[in-house]
Each structure stands twice: as C-alpha cells, then as structure tokens.
PDB file of N, CA and C in Angstrom:
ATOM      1  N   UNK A   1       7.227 -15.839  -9.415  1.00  0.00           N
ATOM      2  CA  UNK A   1       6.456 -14.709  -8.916  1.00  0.00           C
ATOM      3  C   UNK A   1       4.965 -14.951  -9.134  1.00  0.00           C
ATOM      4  N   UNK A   2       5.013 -15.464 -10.351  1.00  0.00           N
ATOM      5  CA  UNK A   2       3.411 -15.913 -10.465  1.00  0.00           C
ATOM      6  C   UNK A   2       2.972 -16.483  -9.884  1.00  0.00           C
ATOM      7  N   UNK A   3       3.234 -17.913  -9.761  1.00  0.00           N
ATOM      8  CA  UNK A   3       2.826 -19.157  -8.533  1.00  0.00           C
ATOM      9  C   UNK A   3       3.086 -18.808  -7.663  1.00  0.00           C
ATOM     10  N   UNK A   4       3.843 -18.722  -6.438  1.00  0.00           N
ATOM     11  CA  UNK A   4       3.805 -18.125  -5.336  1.00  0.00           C
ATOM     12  C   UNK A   4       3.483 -16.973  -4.725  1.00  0.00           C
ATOM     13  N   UNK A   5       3.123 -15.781  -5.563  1.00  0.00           N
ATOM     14  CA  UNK A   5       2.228 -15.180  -5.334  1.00  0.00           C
ATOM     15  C   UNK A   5       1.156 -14.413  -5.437  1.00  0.00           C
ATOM     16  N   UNK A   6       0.622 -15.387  -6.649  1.00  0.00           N
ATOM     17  CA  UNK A   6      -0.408 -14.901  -7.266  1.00  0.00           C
ATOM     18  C   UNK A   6      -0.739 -13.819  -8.243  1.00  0.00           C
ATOM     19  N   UNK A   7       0.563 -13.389  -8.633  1.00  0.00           N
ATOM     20  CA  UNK A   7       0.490 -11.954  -9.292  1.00  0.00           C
ATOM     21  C   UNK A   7       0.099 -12.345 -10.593  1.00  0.00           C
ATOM     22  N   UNK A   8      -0.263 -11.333 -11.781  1.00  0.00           N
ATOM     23  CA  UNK A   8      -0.280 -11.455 -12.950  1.00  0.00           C
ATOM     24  C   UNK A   8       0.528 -11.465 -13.824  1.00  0.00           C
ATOM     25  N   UNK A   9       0.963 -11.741 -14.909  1.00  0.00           N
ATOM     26  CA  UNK A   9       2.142 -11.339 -15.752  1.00  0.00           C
ATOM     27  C   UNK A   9       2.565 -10.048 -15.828  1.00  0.00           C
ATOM     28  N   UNK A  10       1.188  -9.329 -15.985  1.00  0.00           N
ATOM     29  CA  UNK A  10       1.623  -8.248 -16.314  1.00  0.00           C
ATOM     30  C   UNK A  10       2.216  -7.007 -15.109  1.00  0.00           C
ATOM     31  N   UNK A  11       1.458  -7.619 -13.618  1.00  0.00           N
ATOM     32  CA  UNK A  11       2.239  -7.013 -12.619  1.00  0.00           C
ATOM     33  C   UNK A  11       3.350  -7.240 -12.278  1.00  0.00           C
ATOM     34  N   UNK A  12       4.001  -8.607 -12.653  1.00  0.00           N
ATOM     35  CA  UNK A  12       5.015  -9.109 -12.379  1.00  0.00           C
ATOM     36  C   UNK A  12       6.414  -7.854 -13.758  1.00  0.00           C
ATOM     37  N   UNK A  13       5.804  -7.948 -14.472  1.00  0.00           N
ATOM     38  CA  UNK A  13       6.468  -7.272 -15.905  1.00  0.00           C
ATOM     39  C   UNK A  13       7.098  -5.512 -15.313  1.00  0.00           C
ATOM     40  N   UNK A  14       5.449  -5.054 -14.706  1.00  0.00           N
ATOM     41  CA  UNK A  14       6.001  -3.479 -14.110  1.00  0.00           C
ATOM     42  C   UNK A  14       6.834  -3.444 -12.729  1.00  0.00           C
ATOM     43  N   UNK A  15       7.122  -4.643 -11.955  1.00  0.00           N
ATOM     44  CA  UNK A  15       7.912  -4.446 -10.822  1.00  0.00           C
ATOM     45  C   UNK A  15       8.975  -3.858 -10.748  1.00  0.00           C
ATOM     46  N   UNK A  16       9.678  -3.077 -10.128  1.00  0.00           N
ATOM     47  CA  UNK A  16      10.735  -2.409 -10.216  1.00  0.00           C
ATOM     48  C   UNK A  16      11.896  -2.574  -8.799  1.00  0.00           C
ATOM     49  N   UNK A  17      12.649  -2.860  -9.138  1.00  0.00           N
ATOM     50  CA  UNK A  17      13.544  -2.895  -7.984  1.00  0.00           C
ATOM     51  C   UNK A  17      13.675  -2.640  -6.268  1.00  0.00           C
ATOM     52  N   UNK A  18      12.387  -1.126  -6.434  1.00  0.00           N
ATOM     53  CA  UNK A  18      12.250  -0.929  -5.155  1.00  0.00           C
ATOM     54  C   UNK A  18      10.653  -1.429  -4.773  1.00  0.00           C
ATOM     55  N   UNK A  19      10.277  -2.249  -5.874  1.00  0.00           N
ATOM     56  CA  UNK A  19       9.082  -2.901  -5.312  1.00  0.00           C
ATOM     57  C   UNK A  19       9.072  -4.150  -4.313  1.00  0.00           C
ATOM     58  N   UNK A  20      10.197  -4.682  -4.627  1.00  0.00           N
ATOM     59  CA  UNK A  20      10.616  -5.659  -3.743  1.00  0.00           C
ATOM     60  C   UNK A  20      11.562  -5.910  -2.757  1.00  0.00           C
ATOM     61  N   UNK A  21      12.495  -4.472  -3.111  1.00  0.00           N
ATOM     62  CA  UNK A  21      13.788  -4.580  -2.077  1.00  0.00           C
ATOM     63  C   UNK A  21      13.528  -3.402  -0.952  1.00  0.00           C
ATOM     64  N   UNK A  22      13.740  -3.653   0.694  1.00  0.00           N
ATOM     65  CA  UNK A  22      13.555  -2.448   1.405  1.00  0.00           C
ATOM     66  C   UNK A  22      14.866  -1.730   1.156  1.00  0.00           C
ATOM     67  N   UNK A  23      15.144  -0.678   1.632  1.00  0.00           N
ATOM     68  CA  UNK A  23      15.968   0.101   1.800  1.00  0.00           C
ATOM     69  C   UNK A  23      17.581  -0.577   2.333  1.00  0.00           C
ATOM     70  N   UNK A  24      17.192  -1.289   3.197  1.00  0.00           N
ATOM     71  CA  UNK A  24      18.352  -1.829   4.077  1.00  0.00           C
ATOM     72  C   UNK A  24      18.818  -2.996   3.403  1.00  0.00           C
ATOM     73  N   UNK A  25      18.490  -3.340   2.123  1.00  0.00           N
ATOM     74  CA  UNK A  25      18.630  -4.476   1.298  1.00  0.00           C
ATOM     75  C   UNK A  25      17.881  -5.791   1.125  1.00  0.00           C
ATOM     76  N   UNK A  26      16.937  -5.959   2.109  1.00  0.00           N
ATOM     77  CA  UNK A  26      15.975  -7.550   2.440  1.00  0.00           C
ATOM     78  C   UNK A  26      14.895  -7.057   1.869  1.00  0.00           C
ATOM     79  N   UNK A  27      14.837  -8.193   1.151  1.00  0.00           N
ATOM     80  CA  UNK A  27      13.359  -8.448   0.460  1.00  0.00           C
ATOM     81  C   UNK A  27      12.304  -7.876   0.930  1.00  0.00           C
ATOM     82  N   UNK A  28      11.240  -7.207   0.497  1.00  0.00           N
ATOM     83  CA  UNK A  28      10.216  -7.516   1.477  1.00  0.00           C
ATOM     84  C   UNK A  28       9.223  -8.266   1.310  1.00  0.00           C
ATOM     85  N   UNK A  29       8.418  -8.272   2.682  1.00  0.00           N
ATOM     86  CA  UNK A  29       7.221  -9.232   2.716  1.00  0.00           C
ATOM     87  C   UNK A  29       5.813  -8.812   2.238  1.00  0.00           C
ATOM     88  N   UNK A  30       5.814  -7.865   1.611  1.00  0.00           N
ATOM     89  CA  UNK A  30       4.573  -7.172   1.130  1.00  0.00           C
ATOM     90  C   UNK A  30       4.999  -6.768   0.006  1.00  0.00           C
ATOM     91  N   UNK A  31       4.641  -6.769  -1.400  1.00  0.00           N
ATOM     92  CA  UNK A  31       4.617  -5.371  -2.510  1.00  0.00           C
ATOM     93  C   UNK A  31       3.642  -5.044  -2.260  1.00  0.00           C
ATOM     94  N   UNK A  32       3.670  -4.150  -2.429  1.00  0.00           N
ATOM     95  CA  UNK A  32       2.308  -3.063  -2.594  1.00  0.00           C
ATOM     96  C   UNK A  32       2.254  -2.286  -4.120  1.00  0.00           C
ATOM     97  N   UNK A  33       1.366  -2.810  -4.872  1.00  0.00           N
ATOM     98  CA  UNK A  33       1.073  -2.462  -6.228  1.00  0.00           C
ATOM     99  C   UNK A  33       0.250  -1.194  -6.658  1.00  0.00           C
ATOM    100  N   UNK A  34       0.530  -0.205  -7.240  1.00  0.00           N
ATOM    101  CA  UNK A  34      -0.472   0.826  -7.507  1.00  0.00           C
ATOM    102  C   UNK A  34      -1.057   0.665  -8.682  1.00  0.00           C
ATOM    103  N   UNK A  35      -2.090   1.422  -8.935  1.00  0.00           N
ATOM    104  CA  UNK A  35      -3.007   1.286  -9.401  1.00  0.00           C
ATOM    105  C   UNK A  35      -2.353   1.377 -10.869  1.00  0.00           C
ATOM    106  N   UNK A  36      -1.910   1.831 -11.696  1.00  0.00           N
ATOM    107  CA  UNK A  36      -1.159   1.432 -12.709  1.00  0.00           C
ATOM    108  C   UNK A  36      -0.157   0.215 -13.358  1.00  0.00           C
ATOM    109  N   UNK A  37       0.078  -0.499 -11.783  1.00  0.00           N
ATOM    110  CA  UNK A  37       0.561  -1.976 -12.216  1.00  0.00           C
ATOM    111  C   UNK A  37      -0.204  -2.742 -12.028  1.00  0.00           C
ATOM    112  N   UNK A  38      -1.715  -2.981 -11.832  1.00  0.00           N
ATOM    113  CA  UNK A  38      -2.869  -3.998 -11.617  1.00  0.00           C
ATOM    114  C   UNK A  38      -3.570  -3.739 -13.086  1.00  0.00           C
ATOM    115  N   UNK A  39      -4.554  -5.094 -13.114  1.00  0.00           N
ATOM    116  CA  UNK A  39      -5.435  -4.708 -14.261  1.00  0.00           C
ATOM    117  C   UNK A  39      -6.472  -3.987 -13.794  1.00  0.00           C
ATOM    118  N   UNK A  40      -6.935  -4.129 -12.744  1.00  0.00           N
ATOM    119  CA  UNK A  40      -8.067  -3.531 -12.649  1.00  0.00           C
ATOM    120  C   UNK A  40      -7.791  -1.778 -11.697  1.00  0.00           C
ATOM    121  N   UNK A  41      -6.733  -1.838 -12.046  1.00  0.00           N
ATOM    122  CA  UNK A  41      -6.408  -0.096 -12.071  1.00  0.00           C
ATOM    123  C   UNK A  41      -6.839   0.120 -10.743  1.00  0.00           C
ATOM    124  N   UNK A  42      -6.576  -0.771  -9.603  1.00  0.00           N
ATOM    125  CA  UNK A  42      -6.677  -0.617  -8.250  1.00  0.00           C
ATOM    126  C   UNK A  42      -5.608  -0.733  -7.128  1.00  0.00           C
ATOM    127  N   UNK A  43      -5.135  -0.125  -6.391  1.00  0.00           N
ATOM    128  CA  UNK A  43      -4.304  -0.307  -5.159  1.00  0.00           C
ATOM    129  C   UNK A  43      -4.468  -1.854  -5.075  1.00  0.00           C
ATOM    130  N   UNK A  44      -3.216  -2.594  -4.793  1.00  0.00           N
ATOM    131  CA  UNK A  44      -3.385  -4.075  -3.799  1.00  0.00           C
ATOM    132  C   UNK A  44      -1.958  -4.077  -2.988  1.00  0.00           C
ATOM    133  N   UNK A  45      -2.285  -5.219  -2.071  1.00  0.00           N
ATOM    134  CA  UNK A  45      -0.831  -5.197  -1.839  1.00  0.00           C
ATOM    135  C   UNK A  45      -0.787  -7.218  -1.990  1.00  0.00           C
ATOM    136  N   UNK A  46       0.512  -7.235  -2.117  1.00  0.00           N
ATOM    137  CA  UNK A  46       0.712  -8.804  -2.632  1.00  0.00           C
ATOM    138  C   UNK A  46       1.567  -9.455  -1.247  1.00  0.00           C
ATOM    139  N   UNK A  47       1.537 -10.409  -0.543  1.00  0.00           N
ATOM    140  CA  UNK A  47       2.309 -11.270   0.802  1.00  0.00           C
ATOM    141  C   UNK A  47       3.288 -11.822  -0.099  1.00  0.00           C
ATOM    142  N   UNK A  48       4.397 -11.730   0.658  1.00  0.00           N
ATOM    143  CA  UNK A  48       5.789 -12.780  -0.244  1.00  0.00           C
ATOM    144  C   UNK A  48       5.942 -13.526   1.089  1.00  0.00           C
ATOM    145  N   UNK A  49       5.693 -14.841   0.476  1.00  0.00           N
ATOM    146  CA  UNK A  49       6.030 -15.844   1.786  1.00  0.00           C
ATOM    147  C   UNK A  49       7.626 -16.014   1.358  1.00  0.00           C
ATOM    148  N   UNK A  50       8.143 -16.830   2.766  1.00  0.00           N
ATOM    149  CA  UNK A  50       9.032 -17.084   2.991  1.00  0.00           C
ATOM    150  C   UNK A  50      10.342 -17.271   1.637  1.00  0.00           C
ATOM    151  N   UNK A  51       9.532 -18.583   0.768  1.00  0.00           N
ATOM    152  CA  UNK A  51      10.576 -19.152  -0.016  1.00  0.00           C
ATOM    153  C   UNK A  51      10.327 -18.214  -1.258  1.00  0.00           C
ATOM    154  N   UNK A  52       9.979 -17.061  -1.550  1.00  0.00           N
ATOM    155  CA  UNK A  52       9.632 -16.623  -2.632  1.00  0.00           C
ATOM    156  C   UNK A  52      11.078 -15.342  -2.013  1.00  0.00           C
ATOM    157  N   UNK A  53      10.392 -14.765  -0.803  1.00  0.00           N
ATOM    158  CA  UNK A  53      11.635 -13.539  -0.583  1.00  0.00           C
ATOM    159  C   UNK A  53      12.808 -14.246  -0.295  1.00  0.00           C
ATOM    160  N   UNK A  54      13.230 -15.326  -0.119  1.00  0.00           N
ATOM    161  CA  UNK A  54      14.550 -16.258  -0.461  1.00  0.00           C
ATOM    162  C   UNK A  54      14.845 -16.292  -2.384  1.00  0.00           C
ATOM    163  N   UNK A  55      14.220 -16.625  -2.822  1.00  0.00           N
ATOM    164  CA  UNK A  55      14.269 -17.156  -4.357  1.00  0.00           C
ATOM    165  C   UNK A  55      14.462 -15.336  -4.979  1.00  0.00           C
ATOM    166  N   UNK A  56      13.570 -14.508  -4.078  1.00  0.00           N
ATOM    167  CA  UNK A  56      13.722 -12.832  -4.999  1.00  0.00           C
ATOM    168  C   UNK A  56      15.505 -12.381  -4.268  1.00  0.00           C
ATOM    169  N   UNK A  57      15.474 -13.078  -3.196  1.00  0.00           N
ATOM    170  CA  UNK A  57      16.829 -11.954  -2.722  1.00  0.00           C
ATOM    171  C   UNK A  57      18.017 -13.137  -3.079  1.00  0.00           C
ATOM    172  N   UNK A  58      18.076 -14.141  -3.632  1.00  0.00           N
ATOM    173  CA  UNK A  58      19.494 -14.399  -4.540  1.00  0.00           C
ATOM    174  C   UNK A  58      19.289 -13.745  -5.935  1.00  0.00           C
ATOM    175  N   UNK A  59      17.833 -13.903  -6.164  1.00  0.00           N
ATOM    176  CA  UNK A  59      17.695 -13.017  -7.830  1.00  0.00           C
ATOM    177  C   UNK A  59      18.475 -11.946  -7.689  1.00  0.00           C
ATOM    178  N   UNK A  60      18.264 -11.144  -6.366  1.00  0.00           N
ATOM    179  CA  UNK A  60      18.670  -9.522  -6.453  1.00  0.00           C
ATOM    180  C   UNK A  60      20.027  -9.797  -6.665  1.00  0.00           C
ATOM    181  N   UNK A  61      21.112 -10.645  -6.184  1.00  0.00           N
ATOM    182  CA  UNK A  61      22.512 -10.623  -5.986  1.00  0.00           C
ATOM    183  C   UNK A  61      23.004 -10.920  -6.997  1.00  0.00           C
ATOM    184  N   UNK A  62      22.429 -10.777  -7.934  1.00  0.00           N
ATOM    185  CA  UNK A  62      22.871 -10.905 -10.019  1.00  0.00           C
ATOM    186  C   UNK A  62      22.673  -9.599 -10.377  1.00  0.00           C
ATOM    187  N   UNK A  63      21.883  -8.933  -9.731  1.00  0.00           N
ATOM    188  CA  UNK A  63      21.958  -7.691 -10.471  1.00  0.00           C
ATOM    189  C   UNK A  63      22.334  -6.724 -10.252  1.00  0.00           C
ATOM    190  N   UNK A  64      22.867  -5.811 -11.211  1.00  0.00           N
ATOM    191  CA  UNK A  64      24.381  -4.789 -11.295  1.00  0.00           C
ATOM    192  C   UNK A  64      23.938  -3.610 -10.652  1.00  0.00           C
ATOM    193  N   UNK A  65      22.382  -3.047 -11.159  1.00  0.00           N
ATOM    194  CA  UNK A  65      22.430  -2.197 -10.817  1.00  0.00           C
ATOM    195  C   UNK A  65      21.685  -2.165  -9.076  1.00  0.00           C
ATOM    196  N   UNK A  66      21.760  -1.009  -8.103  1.00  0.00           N
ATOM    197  CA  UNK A  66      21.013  -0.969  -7.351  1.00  0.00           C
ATOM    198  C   UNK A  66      19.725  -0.152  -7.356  1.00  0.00           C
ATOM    199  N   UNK A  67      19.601   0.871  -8.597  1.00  0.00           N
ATOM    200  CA  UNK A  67      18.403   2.019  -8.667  1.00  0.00           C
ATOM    201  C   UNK A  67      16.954   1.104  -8.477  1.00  0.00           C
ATOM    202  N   UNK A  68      16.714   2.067  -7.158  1.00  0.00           N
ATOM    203  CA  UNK A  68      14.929   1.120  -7.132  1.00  0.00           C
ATOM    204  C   UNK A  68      14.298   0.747  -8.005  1.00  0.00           C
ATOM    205  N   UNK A  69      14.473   2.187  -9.176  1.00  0.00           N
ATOM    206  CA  UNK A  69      13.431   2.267 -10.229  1.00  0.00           C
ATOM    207  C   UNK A  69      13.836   1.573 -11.418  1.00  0.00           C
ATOM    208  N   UNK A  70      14.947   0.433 -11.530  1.00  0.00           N
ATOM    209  CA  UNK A  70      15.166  -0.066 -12.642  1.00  0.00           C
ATOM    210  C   UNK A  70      13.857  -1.140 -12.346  1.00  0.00           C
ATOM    211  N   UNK A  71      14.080  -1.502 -13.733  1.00  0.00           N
ATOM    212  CA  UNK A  71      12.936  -2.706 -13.840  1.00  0.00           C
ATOM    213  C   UNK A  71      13.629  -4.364 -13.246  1.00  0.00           C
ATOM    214  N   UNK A  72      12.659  -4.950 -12.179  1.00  0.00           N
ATOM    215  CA  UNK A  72      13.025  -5.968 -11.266  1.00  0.00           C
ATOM    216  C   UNK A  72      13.541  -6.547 -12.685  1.00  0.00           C
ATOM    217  N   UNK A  73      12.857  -6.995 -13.678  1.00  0.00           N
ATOM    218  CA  UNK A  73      13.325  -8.389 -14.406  1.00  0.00           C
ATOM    219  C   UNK A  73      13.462  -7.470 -16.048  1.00  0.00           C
ATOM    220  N   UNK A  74      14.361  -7.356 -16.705  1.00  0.00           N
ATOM    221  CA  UNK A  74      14.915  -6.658 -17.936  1.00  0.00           C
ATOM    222  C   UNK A  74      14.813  -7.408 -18.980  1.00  0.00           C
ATOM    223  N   UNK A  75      14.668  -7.026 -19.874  1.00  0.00           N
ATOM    224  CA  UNK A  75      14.931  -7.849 -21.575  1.00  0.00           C
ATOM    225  C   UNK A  75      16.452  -7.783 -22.113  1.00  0.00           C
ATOM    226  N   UNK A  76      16.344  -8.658 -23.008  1.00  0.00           N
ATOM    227  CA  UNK A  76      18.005  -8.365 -23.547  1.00  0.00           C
ATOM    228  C   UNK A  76      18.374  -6.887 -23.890  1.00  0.00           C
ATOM    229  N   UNK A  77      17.291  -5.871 -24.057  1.00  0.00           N
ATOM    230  CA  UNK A  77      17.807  -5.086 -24.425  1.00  0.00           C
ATOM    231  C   UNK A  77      18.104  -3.757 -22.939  1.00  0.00           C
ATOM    232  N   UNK A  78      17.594  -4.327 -21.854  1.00  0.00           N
ATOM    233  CA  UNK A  78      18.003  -3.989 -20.899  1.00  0.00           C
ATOM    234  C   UNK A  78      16.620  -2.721 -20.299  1.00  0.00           C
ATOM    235  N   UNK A  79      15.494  -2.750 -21.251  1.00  0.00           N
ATOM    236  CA  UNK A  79      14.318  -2.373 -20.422  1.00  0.00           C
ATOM    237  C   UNK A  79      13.472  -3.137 -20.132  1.00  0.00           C
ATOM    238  N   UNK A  80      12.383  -2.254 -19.853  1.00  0.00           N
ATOM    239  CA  UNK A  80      11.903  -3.100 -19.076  1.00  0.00           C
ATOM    240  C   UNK A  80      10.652  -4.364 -19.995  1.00  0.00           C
ATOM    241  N   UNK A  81      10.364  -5.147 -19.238  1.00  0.00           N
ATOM    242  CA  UNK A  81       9.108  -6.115 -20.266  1.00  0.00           C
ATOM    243  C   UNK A  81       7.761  -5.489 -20.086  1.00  0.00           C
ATOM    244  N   UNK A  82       7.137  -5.784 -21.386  1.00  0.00           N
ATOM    245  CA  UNK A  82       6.060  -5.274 -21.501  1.00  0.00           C
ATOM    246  C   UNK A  82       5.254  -6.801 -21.094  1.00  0.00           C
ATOM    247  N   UNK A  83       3.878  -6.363 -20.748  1.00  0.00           N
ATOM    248  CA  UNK A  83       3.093  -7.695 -20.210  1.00  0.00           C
ATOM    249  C   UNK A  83       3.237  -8.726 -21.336  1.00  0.00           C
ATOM    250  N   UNK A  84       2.722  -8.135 -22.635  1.00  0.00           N
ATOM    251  CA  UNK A  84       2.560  -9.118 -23.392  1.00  0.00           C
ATOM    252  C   UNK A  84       4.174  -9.802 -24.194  1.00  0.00           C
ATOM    253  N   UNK A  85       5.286  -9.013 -23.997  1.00  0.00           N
ATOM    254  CA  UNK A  85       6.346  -9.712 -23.873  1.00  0.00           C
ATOM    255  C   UNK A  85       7.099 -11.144 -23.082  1.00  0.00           C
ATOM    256  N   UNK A  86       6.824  -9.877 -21.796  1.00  0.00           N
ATOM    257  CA  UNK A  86       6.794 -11.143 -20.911  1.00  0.00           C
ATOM    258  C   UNK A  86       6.104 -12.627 -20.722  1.00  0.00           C
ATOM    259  N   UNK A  87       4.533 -12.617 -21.663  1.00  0.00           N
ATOM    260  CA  UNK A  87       3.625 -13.934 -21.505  1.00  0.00           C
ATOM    261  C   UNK A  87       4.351 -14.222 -22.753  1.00  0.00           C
ATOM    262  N   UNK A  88       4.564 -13.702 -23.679  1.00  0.00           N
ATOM    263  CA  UNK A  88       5.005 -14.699 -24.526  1.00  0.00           C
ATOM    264  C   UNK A  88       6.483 -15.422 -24.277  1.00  0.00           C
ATOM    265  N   UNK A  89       7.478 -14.758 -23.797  1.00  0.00           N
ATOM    266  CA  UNK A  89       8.764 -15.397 -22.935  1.00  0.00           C
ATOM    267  C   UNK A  89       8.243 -16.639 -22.117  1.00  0.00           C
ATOM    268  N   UNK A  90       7.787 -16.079 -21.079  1.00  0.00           N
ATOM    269  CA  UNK A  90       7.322 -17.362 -20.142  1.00  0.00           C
ATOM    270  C   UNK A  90       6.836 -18.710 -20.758  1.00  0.00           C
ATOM    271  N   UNK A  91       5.502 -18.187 -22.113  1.00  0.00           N
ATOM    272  CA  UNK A  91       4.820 -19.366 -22.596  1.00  0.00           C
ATOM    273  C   UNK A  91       6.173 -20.077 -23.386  1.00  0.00           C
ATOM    274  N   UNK A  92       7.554 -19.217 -23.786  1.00  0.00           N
ATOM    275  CA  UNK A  92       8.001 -20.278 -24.537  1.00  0.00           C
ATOM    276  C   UNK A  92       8.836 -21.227 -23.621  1.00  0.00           C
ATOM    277  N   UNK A  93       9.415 -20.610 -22.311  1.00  0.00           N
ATOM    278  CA  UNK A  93      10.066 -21.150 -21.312  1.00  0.00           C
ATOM    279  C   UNK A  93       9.272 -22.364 -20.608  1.00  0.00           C
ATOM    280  N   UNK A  94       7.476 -22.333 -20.901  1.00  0.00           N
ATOM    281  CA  UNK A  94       7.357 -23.544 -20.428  1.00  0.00           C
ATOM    282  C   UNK A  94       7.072 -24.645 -21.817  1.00  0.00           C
ATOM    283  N   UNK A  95       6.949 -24.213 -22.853  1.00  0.00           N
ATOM    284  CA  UNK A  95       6.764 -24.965 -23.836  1.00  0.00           C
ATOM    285  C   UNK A  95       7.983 -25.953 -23.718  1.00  0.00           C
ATOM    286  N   UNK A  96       9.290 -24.548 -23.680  1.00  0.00           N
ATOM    287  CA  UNK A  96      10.688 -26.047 -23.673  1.00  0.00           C
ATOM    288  C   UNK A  96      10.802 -26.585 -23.027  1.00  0.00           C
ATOM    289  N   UNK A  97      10.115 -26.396 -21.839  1.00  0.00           N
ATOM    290  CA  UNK A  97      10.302 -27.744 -20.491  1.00  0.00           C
ATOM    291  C   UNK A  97       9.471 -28.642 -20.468  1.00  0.00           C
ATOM    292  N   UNK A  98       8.527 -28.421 -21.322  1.00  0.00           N
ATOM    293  CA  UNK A  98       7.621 -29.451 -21.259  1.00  0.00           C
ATOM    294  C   UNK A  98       6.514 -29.337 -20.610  1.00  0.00           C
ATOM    295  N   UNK A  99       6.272 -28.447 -20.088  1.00  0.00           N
ATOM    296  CA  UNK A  99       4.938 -27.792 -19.235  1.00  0.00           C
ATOM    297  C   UNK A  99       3.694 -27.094 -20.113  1.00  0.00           C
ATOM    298  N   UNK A 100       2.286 -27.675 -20.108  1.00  0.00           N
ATOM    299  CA  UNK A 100       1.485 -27.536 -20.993  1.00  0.00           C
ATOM    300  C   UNK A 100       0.823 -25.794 -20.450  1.00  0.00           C
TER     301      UNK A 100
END
C-alpha cells in the first residue's frame, strides 16, 4: 500500500474496509481519505493502479468479516493498528528480509 501508492503508514493503519471495497465487492480505484486519516488533516484522494486493486482484492478474500467499518488490516488482537504500531511491524518485517 505504501509503494504503490504512496500512502503513509499511518493512512494506510486508519483504512477501513469500505475504504477500499465498493459496494458491489471490487476494489476501488480511488480511496478517498478524510481529513482525520492524513497528516496534514486534509481531504485527498489516493489512485490504486491496476496491480495494487489486484494484490487489495485477493487480500479482501481472507477476510471473515464483510463490515465496511472494520479495520482493512487488524492486529493479533483483532483492532485496529495504530500508525506507530504499524511502522514498527513493517520496520521489523523488513529488517527480517533483509531490506535496509
């Protein structure tokens, strides 16, 4: 989500289910972020190219629930990630791969 489309950790952290899924079940090609999931506390909207709404809509087909408003990506304990959770997850996921 980061690399392909530029988002931040921490927008990536508040996404919620119906930020990325339309109604009819397909990905969409736009999020549109409010001003409470940006840092700079502004409206944006984010483009999902092609291989990203491929890579988000097998993600979706793992997960149990369908409520828009669950959180897109969960912790073990099944809420949602906080930004600075989430950077520290990621930083350790690339530490073990070997990615500086």
């Amino acid at each position: 989500m980061t690399h392909w489309s530029g988002m931040r950790v921490g927008e990536v952290a508040a996404l919620s289910i119906g930020d990325v899924r339309n109604v009819d079940g397909t990905v969409k090609s736009e999020i549109r972020l409010d001003a409470t999931q940006t840092k700079g506390k502004h409206t944006r909207t984010v483009f999902v190219n092609d291989r990203l709404r491929k890579k988000i809509a097998s993600y979706l087909k793992t997960k149990v629930t369908t409520d828009p408003n669950a959180p897109l990506f969960q912790t073990q304990k099944r809420s949602a990630f906080s930004a600075n959770t989430l950077c520290q997850t990621l930083n350790g996921l690339y530490r073990n791969s070997g990615i500086d």
